[in-house]
Protein backbone atom coordinates (compact mmCIF):
# COMPACT_ATOMS: atom_id res chain seq x y z
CA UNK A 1 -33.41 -56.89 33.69
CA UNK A 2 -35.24 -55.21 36.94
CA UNK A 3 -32.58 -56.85 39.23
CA UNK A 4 -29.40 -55.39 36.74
CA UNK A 5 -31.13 -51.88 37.05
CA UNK A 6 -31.62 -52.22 40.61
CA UNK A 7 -27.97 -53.19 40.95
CA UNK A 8 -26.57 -50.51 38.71
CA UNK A 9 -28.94 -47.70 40.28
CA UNK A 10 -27.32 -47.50 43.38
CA UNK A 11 -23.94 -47.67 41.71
CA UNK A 12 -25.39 -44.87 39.47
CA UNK A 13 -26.48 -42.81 42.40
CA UNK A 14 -23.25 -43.43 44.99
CA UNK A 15 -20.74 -42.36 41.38
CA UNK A 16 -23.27 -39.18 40.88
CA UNK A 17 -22.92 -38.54 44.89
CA UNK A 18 -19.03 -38.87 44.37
CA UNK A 19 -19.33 -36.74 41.71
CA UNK A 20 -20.54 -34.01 43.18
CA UNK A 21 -18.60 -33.84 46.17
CA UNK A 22 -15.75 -33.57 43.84
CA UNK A 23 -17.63 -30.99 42.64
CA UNK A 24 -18.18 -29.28 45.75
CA UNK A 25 -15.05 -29.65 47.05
CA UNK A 26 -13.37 -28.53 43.79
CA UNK A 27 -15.50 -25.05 44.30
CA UNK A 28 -14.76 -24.84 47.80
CA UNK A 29 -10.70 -24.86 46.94
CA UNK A 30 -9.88 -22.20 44.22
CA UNK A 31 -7.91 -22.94 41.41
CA UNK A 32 -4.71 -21.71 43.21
CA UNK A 33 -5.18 -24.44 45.88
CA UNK A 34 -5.94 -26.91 43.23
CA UNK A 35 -2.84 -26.78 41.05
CA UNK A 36 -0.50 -26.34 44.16
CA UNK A 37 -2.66 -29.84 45.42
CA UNK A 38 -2.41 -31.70 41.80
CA UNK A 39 1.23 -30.28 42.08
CA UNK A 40 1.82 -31.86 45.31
CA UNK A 41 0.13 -35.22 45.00
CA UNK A 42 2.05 -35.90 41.46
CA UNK A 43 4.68 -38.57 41.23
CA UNK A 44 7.91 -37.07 39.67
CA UNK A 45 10.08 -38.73 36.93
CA UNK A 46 13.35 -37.60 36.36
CA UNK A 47 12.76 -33.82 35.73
CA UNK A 48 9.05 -34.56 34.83
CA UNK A 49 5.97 -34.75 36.66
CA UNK A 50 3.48 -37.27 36.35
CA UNK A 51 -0.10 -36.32 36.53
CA UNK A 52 -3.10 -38.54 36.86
CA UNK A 53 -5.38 -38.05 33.63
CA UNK A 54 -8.20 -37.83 36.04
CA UNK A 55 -6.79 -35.44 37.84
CA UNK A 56 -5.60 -33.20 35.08
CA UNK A 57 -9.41 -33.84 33.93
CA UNK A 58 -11.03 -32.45 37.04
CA UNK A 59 -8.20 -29.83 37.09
CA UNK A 60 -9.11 -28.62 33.38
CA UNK A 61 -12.89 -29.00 33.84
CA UNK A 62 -12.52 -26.88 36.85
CA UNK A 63 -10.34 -24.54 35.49
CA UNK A 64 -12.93 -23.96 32.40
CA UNK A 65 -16.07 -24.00 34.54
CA UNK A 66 -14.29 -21.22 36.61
CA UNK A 67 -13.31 -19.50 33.06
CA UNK A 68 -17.17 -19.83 31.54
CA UNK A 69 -18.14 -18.53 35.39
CA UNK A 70 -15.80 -15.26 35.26
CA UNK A 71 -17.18 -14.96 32.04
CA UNK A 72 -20.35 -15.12 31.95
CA UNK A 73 -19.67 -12.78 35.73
CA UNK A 74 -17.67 -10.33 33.21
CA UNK A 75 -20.37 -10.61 30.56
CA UNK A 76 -23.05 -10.33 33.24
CA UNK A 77 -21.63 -6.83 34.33
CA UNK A 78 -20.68 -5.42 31.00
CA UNK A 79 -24.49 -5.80 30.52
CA UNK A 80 -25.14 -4.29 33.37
CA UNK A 81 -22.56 -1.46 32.78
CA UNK A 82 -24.23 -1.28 29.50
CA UNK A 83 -27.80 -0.59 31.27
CA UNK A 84 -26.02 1.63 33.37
CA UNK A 85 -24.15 3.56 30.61
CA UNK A 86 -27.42 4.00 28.88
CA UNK A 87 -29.10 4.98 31.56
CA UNK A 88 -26.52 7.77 33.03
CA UNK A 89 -26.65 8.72 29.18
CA UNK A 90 -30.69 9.08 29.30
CA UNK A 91 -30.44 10.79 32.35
CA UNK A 92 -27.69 13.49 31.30
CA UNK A 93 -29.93 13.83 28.53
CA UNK A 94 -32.50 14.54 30.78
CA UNK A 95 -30.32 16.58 32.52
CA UNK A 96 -29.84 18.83 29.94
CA UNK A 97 -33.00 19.11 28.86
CA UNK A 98 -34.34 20.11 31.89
CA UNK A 99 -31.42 22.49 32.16
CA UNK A 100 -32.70 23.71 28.92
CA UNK A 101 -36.31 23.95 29.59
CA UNK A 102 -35.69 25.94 32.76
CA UNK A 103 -33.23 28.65 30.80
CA UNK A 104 -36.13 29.04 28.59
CA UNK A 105 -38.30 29.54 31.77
CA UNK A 106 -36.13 31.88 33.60
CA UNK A 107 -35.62 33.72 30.11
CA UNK A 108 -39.74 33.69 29.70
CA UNK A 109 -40.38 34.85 33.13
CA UNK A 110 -37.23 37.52 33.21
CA UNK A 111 -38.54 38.59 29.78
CA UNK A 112 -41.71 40.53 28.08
CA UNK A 113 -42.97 39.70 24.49
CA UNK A 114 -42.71 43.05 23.07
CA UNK A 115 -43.92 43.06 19.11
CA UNK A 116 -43.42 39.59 19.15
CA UNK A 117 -39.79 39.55 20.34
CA UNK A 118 -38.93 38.63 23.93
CA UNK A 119 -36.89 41.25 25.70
CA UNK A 120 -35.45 41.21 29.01
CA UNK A 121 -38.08 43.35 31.43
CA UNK A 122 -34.85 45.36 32.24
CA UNK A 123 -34.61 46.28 28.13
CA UNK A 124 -38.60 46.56 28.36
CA UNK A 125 -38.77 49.23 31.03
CA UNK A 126 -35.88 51.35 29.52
CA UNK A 127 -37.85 51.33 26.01
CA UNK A 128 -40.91 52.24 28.55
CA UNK A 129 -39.18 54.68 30.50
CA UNK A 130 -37.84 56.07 27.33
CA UNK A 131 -40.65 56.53 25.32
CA UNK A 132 -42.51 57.92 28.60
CA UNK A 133 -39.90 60.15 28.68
CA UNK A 134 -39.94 61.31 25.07
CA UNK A 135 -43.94 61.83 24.82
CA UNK A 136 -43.61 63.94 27.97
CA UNK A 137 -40.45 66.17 26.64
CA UNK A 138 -42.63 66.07 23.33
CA UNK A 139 -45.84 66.96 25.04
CA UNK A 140 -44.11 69.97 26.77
CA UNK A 141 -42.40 71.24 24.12
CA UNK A 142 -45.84 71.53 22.39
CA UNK A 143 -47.85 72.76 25.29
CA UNK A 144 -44.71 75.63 25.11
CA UNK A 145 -45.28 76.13 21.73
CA UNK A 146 -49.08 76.49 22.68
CA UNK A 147 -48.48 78.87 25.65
CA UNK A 148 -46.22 80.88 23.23
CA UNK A 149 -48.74 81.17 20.15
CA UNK A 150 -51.78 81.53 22.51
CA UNK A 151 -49.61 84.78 24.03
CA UNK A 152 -49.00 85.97 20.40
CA UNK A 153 -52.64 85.43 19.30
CA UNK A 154 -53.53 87.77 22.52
CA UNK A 155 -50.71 90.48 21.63
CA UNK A 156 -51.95 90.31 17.91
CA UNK A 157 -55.86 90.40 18.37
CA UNK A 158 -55.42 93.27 21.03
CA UNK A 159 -52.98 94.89 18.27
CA UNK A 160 -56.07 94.83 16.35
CA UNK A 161 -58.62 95.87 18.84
CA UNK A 162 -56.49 98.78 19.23
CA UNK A 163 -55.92 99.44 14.98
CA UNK A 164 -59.70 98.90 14.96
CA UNK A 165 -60.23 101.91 17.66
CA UNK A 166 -57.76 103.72 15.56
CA UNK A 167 -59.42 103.13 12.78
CA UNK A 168 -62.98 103.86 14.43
CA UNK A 169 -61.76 107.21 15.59
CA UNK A 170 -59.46 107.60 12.13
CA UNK A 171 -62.78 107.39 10.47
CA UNK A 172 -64.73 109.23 12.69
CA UNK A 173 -61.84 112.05 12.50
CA UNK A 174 -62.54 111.70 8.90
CA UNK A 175 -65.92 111.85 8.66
CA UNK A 176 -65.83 114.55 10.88
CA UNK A 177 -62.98 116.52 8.62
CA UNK A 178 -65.45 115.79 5.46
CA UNK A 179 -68.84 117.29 7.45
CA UNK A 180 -66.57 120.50 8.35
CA UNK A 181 -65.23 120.09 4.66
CA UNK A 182 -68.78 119.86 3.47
CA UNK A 183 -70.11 122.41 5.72
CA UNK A 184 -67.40 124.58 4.43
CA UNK A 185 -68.09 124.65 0.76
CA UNK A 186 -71.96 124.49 1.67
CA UNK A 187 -70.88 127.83 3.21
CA UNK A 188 -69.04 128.87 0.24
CA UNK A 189 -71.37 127.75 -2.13
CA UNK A 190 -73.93 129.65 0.08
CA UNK A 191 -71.71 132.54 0.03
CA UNK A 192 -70.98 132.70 -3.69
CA UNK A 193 -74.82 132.80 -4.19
CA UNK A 194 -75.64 135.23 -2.21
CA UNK A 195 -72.76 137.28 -2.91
């Protein structure tokens, strides 16, 4: 039994050896070369031609092992163009939320929260600038008004400083008429006594 496997190893090894310089030469020839080859070293029969089965064998196993290659190649980079899709995806999201987080910045830094709304600063110092502007036209029109009513206040109290002096010397000119008048009928009344 050890001599039969130590016969039939070698064979084993020197068919496995010829077997894969088939191999290797079938991948160094592309399947172009090969058919044109098989083509070639067929025997024709009338308007037929005769292929060896081992040939057609080697020409079929090569042709599939090159299909199963390109396809697993093709399936190999419509993974990759998957990873790739998904990843130019994640990144335009990305994009685009960045793009969005930086509107919102350049809106929060252009803008002022004003009662809880945010306003461009532009907006913000017109409403500033306007309300500025109205206090100050309001605050002059009253200090006018002031100015104006302060001037009447003086014109009316020295109206009545003067009505009082009139009406100091009215009453002394009265009280003065009534001592003459009094003098006058203590005069008469003197008179009429005596008389």
């Amino acid at each position: 039994m050890k001599k039969i496997l130590i016969l039939i190893f070698p064979l084993f090894l020197f068919s496995l050896n010829a077997t894969a310089q088939d191999s290797i030469q079938v991948i160094k020839n592309s399947l172009n070369d090969q058919l044109t080859e098989t083509f070639e070293k067929s025997n024709s029969y009338q308007e037929y031609k005769v292929i060896k089965k081992v040939k057609l064998a080697t020409l079929k196993r090569n042709i599939l092992d090159t299909v199963a290659a390109l396809e697993k190649n093709i399936n190999s980079q419509e993974e990759a163009l998957g990873i790739r899709n998904k990843e130019i995806d994640s990144l335009r999201k990305n994009l685009n939320d960045t793009k969005q987080n930086l509107a919102i910045s350049k809106e929060k830094e252009d803008g002022i929260l004003f009662f809880g709304t945010l306003v461009s600063k532009v907006t913000y110092n017109t409403i500033m600038w306007g309300i500025i502007i109205v206090l100050l036209a309001i605050s002059g029109f009253l200090f006018y008004r002031f100015l104006n009513s302060h001037k009447i206040t003086n014109a009316a109290q020295l109206k009545m400083a003067e009505m009082e002096i009139e009406l100091e010397d009215y009453r002394r000119n009265s009280l003065e008429r009534e001592q003459k008048l009094r003098r006058k009928l203590q005069d008469e009344i003197n008179k009429n006594r005596k008389g």
